[in-house]
PDB file of N, CA and C in Angstrom:
ATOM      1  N   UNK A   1     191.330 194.071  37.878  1.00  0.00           N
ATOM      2  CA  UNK A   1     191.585 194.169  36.452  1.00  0.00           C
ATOM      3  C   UNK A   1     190.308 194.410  35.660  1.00  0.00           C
ATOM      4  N   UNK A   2     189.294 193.752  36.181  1.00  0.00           N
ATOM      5  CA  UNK A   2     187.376 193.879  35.154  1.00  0.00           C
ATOM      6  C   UNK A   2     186.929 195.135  35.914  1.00  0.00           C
ATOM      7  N   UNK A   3     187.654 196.135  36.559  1.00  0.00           N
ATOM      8  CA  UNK A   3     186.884 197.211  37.075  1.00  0.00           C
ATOM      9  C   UNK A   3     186.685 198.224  35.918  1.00  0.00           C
ATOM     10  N   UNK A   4     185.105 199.004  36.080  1.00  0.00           N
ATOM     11  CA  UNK A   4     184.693 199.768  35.030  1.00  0.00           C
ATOM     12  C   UNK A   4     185.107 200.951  35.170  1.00  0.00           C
ATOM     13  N   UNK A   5     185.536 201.524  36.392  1.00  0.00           N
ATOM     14  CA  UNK A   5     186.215 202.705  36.281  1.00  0.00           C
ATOM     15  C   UNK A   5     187.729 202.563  36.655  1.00  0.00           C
ATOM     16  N   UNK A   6     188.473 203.556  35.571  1.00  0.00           N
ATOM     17  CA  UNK A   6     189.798 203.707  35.553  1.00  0.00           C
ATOM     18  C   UNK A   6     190.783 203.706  36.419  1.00  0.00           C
ATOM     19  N   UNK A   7     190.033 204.317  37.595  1.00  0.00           N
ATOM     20  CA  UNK A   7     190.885 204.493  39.211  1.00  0.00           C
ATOM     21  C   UNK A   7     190.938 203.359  39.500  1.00  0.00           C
ATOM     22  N   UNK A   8     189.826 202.305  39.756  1.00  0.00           N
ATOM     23  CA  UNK A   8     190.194 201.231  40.255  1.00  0.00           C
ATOM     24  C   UNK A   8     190.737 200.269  39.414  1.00  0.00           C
ATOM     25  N   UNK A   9     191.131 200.419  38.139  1.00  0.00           N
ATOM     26  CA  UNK A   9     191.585 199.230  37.724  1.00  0.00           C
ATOM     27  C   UNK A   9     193.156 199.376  38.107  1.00  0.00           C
ATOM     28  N   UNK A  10     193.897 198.027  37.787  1.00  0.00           N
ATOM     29  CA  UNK A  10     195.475 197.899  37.871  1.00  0.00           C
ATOM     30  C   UNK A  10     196.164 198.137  36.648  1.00  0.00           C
ATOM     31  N   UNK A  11     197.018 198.637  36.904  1.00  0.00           N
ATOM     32  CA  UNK A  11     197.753 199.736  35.424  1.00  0.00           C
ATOM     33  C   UNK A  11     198.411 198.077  34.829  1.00  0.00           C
ATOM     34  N   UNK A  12     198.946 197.671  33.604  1.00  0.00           N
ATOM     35  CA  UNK A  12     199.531 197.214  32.787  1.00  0.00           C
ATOM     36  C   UNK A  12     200.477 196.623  33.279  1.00  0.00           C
ATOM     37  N   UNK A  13     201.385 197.165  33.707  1.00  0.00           N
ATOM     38  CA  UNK A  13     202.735 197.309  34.369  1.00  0.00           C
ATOM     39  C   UNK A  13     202.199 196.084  36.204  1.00  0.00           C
ATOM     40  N   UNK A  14     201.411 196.469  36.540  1.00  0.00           N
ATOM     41  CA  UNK A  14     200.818 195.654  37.755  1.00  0.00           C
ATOM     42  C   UNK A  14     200.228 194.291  37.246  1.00  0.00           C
ATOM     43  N   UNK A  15     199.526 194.205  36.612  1.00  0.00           N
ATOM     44  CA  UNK A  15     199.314 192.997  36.114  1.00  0.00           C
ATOM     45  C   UNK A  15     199.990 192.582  35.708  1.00  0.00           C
ATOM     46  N   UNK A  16     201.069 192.796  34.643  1.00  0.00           N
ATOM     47  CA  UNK A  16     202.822 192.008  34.588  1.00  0.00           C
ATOM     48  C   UNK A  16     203.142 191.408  35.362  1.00  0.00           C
ATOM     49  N   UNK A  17     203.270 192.651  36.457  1.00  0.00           N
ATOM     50  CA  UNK A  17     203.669 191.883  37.869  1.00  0.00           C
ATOM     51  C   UNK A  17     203.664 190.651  38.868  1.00  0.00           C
ATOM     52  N   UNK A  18     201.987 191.271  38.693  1.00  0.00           N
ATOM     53  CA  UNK A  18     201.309 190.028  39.552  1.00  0.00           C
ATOM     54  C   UNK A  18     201.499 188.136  38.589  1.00  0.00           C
ATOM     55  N   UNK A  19     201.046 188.452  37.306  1.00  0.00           N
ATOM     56  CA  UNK A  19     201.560 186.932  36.394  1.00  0.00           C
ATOM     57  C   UNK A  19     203.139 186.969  36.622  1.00  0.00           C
ATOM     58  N   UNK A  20     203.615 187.482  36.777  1.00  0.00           N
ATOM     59  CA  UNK A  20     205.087 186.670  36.964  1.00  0.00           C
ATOM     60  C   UNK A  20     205.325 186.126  38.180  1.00  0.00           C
ATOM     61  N   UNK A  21     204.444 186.676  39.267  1.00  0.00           N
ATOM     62  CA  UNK A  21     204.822 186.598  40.417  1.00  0.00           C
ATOM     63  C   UNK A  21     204.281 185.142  41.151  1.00  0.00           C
ATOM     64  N   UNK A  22     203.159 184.786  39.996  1.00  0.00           N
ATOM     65  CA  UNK A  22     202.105 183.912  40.062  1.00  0.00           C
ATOM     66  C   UNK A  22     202.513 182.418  38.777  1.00  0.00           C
ATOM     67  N   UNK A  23     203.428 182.986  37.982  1.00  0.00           N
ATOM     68  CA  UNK A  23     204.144 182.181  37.217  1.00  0.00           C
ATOM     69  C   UNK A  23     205.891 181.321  38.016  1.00  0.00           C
ATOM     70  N   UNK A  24     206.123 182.570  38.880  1.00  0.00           N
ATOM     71  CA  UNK A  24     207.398 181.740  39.534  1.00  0.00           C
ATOM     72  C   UNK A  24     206.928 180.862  40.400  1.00  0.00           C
ATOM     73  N   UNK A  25     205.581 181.266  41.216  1.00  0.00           N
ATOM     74  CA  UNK A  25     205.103 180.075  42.090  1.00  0.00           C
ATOM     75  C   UNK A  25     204.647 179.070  41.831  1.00  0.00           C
ATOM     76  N   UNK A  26     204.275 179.066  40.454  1.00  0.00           N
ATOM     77  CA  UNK A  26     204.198 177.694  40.263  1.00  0.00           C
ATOM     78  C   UNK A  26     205.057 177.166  39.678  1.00  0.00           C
ATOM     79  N   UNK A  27     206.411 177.531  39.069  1.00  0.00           N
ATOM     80  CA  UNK A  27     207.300 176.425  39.004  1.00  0.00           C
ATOM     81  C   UNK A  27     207.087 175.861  38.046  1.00  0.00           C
ATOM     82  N   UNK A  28     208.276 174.713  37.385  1.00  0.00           N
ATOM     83  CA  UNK A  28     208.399 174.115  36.108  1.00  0.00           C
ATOM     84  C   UNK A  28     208.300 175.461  35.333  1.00  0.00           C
ATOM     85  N   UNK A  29     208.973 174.643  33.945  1.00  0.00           N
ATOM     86  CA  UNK A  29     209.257 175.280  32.221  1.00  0.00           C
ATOM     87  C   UNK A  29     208.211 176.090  32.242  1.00  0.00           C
ATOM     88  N   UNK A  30     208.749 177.278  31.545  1.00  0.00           N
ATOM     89  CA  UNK A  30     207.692 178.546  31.285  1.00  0.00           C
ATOM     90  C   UNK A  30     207.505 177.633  29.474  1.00  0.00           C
ATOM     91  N   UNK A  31     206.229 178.536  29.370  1.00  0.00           N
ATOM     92  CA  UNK A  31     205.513 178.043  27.627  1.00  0.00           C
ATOM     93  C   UNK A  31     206.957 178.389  26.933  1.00  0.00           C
ATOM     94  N   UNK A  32     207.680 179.577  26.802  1.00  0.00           N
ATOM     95  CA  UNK A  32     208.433 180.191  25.995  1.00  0.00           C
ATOM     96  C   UNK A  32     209.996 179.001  25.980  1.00  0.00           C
ATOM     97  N   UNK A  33     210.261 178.717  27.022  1.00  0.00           N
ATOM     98  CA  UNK A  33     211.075 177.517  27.241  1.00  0.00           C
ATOM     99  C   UNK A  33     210.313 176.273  26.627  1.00  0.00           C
ATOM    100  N   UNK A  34     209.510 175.858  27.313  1.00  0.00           N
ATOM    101  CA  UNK A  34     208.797 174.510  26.225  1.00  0.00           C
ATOM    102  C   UNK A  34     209.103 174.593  24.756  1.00  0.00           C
ATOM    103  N   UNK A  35     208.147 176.064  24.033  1.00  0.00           N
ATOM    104  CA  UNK A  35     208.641 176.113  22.855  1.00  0.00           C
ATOM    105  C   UNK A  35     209.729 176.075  22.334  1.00  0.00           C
ATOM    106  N   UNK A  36     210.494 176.402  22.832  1.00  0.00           N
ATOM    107  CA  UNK A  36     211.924 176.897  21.741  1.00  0.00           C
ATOM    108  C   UNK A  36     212.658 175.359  22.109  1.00  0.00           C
ATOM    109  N   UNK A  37     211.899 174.661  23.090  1.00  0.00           N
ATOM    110  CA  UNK A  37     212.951 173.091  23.128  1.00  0.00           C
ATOM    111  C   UNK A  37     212.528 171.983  22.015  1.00  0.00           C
ATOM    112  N   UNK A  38     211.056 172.211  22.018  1.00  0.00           N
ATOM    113  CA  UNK A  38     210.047 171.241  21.455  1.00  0.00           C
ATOM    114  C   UNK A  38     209.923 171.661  19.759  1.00  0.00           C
ATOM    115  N   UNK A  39     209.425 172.871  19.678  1.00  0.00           N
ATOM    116  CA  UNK A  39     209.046 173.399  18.286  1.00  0.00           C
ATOM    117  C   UNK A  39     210.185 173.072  17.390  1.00  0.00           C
ATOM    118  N   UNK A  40     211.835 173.393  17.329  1.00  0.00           N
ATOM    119  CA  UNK A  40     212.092 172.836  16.523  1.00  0.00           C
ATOM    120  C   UNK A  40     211.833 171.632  15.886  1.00  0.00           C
ATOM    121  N   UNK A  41     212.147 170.755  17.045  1.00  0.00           N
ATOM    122  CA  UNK A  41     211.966 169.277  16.742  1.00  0.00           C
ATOM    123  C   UNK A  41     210.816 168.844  15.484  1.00  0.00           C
ATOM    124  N   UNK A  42     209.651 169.376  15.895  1.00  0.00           N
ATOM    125  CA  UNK A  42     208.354 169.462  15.701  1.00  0.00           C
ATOM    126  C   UNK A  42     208.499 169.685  13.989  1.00  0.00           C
ATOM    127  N   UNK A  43     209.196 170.988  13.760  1.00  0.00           N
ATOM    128  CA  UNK A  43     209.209 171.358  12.555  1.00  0.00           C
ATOM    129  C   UNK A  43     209.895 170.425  11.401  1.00  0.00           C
ATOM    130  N   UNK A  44     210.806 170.080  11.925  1.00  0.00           N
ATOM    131  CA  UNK A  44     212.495 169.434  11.345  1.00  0.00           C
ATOM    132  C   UNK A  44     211.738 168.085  11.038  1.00  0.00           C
ATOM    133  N   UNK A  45     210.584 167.546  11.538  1.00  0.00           N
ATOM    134  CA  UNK A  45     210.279 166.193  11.640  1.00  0.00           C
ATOM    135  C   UNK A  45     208.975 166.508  10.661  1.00  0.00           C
ATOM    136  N   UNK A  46     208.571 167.815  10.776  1.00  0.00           N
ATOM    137  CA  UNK A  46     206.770 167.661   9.477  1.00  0.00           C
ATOM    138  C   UNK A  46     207.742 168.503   8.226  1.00  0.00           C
ATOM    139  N   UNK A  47     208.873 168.780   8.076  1.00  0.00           N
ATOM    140  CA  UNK A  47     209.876 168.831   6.896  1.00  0.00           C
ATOM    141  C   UNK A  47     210.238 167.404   6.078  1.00  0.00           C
ATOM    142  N   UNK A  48     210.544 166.708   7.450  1.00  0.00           N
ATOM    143  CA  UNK A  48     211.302 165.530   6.748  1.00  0.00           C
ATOM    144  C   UNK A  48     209.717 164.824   6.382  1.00  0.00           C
ATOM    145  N   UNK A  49     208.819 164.858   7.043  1.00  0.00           N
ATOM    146  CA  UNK A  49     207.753 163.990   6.396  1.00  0.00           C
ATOM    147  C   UNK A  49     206.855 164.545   4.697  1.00  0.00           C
ATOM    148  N   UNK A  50     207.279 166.113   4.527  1.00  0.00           N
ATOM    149  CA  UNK A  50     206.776 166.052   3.310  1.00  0.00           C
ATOM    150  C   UNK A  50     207.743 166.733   2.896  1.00  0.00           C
ATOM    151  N   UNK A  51     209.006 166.282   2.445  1.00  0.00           N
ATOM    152  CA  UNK A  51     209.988 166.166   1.744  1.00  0.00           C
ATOM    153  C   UNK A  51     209.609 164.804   0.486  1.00  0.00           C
ATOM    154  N   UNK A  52     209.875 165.430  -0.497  1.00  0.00           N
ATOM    155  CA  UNK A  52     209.617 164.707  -1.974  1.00  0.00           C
ATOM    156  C   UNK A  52     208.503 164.391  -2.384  1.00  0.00           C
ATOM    157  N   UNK A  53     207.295 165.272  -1.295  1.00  0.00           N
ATOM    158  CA  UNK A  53     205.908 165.141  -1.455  1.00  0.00           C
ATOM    159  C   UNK A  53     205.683 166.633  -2.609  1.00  0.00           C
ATOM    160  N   UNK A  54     204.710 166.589  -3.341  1.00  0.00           N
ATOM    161  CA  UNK A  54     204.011 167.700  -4.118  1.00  0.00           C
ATOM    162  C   UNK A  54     202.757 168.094  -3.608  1.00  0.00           C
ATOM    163  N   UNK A  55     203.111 169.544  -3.233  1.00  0.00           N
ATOM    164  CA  UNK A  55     201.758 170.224  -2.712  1.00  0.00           C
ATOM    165  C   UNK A  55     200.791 170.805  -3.813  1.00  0.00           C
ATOM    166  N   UNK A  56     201.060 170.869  -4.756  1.00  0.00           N
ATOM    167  CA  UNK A  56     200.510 171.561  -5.836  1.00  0.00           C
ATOM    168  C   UNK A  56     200.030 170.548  -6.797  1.00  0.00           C
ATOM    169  N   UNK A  57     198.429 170.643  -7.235  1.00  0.00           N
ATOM    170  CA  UNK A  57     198.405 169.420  -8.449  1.00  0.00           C
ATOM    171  C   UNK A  57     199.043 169.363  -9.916  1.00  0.00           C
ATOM    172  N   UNK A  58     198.995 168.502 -10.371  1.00  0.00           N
ATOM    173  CA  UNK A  58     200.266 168.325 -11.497  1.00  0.00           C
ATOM    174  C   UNK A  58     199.098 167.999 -12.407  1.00  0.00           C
ATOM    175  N   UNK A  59     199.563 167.161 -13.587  1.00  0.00           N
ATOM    176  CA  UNK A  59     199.380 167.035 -15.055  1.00  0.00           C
ATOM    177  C   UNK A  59     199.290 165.795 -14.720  1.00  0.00           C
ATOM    178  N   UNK A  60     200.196 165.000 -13.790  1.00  0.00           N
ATOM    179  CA  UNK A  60     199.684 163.411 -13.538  1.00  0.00           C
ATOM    180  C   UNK A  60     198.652 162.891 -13.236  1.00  0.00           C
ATOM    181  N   UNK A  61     197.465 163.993 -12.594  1.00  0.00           N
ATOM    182  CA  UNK A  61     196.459 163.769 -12.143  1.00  0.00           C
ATOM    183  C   UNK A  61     195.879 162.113 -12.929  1.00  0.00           C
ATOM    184  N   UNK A  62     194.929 161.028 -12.307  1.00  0.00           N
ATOM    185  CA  UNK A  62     194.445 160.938 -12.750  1.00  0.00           C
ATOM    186  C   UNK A  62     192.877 161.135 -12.957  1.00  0.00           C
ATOM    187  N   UNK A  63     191.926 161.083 -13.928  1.00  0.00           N
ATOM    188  CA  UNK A  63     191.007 161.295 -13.629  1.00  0.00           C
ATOM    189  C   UNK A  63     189.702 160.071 -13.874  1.00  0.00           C
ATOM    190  N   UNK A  64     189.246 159.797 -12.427  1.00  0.00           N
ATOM    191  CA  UNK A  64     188.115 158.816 -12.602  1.00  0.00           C
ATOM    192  C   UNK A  64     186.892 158.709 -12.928  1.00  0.00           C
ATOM    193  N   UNK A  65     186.542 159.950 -13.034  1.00  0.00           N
ATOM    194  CA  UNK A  65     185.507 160.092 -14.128  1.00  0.00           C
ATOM    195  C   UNK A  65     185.594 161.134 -15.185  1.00  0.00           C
ATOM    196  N   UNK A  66     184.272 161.243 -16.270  1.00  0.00           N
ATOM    197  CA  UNK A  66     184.357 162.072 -17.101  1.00  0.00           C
ATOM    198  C   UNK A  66     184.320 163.347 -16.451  1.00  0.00           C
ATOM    199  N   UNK A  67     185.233 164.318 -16.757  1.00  0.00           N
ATOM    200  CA  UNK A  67     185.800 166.049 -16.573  1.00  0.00           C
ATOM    201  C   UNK A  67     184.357 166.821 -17.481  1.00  0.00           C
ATOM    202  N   UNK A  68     183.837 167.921 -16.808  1.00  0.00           N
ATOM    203  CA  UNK A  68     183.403 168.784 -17.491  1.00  0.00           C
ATOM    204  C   UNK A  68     184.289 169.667 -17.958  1.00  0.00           C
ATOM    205  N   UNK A  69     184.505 169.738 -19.215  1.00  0.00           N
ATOM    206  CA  UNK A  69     185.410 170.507 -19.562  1.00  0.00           C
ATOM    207  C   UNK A  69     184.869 172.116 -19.167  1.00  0.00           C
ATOM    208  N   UNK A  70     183.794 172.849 -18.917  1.00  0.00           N
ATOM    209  CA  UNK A  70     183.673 174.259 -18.542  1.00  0.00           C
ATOM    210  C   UNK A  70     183.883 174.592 -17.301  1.00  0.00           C
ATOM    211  N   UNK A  71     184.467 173.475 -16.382  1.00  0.00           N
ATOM    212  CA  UNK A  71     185.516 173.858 -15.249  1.00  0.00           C
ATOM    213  C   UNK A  71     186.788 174.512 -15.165  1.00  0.00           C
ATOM    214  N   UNK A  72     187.180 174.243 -16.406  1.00  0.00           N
ATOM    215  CA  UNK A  72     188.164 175.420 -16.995  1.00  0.00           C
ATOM    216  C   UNK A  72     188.422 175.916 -17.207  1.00  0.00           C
ATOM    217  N   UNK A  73     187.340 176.166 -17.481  1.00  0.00           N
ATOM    218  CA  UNK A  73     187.361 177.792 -19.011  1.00  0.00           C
ATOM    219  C   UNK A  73     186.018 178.424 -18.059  1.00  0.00           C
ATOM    220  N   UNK A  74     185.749 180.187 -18.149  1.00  0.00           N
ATOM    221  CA  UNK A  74     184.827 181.088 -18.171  1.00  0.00           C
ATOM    222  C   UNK A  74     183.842 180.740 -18.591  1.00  0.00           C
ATOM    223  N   UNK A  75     183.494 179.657 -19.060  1.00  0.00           N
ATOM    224  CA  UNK A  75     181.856 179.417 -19.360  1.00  0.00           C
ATOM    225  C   UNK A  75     180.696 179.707 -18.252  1.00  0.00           C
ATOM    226  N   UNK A  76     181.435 179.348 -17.440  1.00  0.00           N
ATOM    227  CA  UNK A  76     180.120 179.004 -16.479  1.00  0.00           C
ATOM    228  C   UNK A  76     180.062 180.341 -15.428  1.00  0.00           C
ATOM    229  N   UNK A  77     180.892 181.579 -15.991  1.00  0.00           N
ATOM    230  CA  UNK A  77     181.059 182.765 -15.343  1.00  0.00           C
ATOM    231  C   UNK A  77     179.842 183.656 -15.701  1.00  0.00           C
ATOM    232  N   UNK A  78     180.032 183.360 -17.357  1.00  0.00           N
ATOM    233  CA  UNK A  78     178.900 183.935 -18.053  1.00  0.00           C
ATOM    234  C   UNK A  78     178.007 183.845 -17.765  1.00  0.00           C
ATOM    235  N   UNK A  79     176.609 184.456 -18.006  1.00  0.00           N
ATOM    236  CA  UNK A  79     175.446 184.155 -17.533  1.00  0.00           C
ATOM    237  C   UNK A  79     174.857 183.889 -18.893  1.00  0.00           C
ATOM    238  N   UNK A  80     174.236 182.959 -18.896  1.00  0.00           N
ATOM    239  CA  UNK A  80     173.553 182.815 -20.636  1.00  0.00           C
ATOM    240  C   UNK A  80     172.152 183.943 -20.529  1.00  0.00           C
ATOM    241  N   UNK A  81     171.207 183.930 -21.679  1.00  0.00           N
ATOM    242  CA  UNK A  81     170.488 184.555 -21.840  1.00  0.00           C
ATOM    243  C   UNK A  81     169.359 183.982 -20.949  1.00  0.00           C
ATOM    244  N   UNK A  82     169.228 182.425 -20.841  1.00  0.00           N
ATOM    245  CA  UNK A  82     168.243 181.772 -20.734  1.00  0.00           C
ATOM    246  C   UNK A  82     168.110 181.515 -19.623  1.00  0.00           C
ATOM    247  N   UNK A  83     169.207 182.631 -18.124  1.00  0.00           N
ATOM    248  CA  UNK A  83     168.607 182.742 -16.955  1.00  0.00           C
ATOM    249  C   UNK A  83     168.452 183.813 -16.285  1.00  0.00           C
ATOM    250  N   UNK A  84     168.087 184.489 -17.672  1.00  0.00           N
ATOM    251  CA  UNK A  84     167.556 186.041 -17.298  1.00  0.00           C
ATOM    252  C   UNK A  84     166.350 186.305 -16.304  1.00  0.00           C
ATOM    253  N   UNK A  85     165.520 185.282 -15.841  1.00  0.00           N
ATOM    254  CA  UNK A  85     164.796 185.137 -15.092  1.00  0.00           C
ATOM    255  C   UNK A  85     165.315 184.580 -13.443  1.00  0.00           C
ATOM    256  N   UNK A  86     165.883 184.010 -13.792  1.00  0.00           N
ATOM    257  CA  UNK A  86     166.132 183.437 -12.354  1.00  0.00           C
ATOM    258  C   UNK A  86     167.624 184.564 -11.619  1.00  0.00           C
ATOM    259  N   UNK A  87     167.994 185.490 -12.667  1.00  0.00           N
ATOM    260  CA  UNK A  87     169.160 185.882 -12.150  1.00  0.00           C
ATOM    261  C   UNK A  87     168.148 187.045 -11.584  1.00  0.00           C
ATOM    262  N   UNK A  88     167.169 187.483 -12.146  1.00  0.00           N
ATOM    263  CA  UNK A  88     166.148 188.679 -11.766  1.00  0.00           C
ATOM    264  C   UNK A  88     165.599 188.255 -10.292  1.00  0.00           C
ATOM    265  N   UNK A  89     165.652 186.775 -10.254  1.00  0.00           N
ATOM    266  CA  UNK A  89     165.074 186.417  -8.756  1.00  0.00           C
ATOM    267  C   UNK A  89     166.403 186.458  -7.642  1.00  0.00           C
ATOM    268  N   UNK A  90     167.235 185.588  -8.172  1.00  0.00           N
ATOM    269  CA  UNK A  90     168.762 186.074  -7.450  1.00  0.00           C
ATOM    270  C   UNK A  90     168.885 187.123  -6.816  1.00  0.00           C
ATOM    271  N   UNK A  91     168.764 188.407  -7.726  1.00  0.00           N
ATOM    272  CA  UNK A  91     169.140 189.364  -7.385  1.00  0.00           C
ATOM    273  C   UNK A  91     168.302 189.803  -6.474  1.00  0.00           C
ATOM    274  N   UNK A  92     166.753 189.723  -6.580  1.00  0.00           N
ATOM    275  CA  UNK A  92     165.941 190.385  -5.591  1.00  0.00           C
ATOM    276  C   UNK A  92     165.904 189.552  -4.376  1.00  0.00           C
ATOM    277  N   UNK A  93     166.815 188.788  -4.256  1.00  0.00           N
ATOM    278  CA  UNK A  93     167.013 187.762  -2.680  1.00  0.00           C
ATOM    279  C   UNK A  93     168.352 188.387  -2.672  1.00  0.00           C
ATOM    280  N   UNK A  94     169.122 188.752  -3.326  1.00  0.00           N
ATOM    281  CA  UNK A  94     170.426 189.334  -2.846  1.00  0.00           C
ATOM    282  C   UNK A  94     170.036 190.492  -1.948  1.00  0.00           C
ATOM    283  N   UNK A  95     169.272 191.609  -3.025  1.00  0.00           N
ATOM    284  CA  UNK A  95     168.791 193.108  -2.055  1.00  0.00           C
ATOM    285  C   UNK A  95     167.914 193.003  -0.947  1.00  0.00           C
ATOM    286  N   UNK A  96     166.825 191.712  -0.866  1.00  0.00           N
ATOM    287  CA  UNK A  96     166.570 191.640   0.583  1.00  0.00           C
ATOM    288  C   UNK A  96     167.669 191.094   1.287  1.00  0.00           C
ATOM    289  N   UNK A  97     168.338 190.178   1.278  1.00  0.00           N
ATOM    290  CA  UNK A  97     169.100 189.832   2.235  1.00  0.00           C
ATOM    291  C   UNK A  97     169.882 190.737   2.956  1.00  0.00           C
ATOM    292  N   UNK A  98     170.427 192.084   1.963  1.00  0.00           N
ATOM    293  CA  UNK A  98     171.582 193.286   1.856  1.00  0.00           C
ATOM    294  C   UNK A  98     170.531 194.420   2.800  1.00  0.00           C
ATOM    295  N   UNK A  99     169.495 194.314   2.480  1.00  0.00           N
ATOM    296  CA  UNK A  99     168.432 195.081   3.598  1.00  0.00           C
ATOM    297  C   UNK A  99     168.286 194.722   4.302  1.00  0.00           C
ATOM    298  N   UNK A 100     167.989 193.130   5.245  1.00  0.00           N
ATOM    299  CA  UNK A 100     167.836 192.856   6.417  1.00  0.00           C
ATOM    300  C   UNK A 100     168.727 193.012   7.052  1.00  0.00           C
ATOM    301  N   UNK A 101     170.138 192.604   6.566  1.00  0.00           N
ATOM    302  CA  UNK A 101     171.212 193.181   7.130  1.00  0.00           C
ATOM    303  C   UNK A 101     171.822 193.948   7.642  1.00  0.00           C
ATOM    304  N   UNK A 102     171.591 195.064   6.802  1.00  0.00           N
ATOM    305  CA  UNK A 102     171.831 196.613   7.185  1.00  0.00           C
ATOM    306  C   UNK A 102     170.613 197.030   8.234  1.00  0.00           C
ATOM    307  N   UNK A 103     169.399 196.935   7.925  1.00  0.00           N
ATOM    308  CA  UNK A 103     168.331 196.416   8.951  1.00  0.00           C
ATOM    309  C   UNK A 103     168.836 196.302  10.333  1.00  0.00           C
ATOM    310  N   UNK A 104     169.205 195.351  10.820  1.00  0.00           N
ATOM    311  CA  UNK A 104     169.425 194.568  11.577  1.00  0.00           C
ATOM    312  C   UNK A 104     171.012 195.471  12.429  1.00  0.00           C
ATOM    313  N   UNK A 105     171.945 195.541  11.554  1.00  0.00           N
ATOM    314  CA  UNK A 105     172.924 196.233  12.219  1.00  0.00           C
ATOM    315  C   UNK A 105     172.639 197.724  12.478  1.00  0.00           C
ATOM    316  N   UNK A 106     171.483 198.241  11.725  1.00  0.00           N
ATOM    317  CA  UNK A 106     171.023 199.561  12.241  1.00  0.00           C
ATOM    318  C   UNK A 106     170.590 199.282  13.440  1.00  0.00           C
ATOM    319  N   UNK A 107     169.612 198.310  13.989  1.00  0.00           N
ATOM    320  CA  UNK A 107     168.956 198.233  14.703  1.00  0.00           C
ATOM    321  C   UNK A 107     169.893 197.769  16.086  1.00  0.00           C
ATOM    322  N   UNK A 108     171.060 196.965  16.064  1.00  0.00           N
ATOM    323  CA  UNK A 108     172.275 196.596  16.772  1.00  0.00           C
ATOM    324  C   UNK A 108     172.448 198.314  17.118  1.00  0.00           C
ATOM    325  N   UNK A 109     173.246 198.777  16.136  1.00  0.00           N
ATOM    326  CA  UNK A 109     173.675 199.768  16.626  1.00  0.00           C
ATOM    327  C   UNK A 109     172.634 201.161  17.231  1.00  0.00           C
ATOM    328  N   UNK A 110     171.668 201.108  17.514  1.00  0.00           N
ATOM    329  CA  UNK A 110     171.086 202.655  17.466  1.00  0.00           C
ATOM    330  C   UNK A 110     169.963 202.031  19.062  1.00  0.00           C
ATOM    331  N   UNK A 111     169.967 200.464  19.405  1.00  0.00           N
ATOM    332  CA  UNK A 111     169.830 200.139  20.558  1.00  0.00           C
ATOM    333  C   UNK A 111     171.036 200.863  21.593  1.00  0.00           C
TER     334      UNK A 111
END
């Protein structure tokens, strides 16, 4: 089956073969039988356990400490004026990083 040339490997259809042939000898429940006996169960039972549970957060929340309120709102999307400097450094660690990268997968690929 790991042979590098085509002639010698075993066609698709042969390796089928051989796992089934190697699956009847050993006997006991195939996976596909296990599943379809077990998995319901499985399901029907993590239903009934979050039945009348809420997956989604609500309005009941409570909250134990003070909330920043600009977790909410686009504030903190914005960039203020007053990190016009550090976004200038950001960025020039973004374009090296975006160059070593490409860098690097040039160099992957053209080995």
């Amino acid at each position: 089956m790991i042979a590098l040339d085509p002639a010698d490997r075993m066609s698709a259809e042969e390796v089928q073969e051989v796992c089934m042939t190697l699956s009847e000898e050993m006997g006991g429940m195939s996976l596909r039988r296990y599943a379809r006996k077990e998995v319901p169960g499985l399901i029907q039972a993590r239903r009934a356990r979050l039945r009348g549970s809420v997956l989604l957060p609500s309005a009941d929340l409570v909250m134990t400490s003070p909330q920043d309120p600009s977790l909410l709102t686009a504030s903190k999307s914005i960039r203020s004026a007053g990190l016009k400097g550090r976004l200038g450094r950001d960025s020039a660690r973004h374009a090296l990083l975006f160059f070593a990268l490409a860098l690097s997968l040039w160099w992957f690929i053209s080995a």
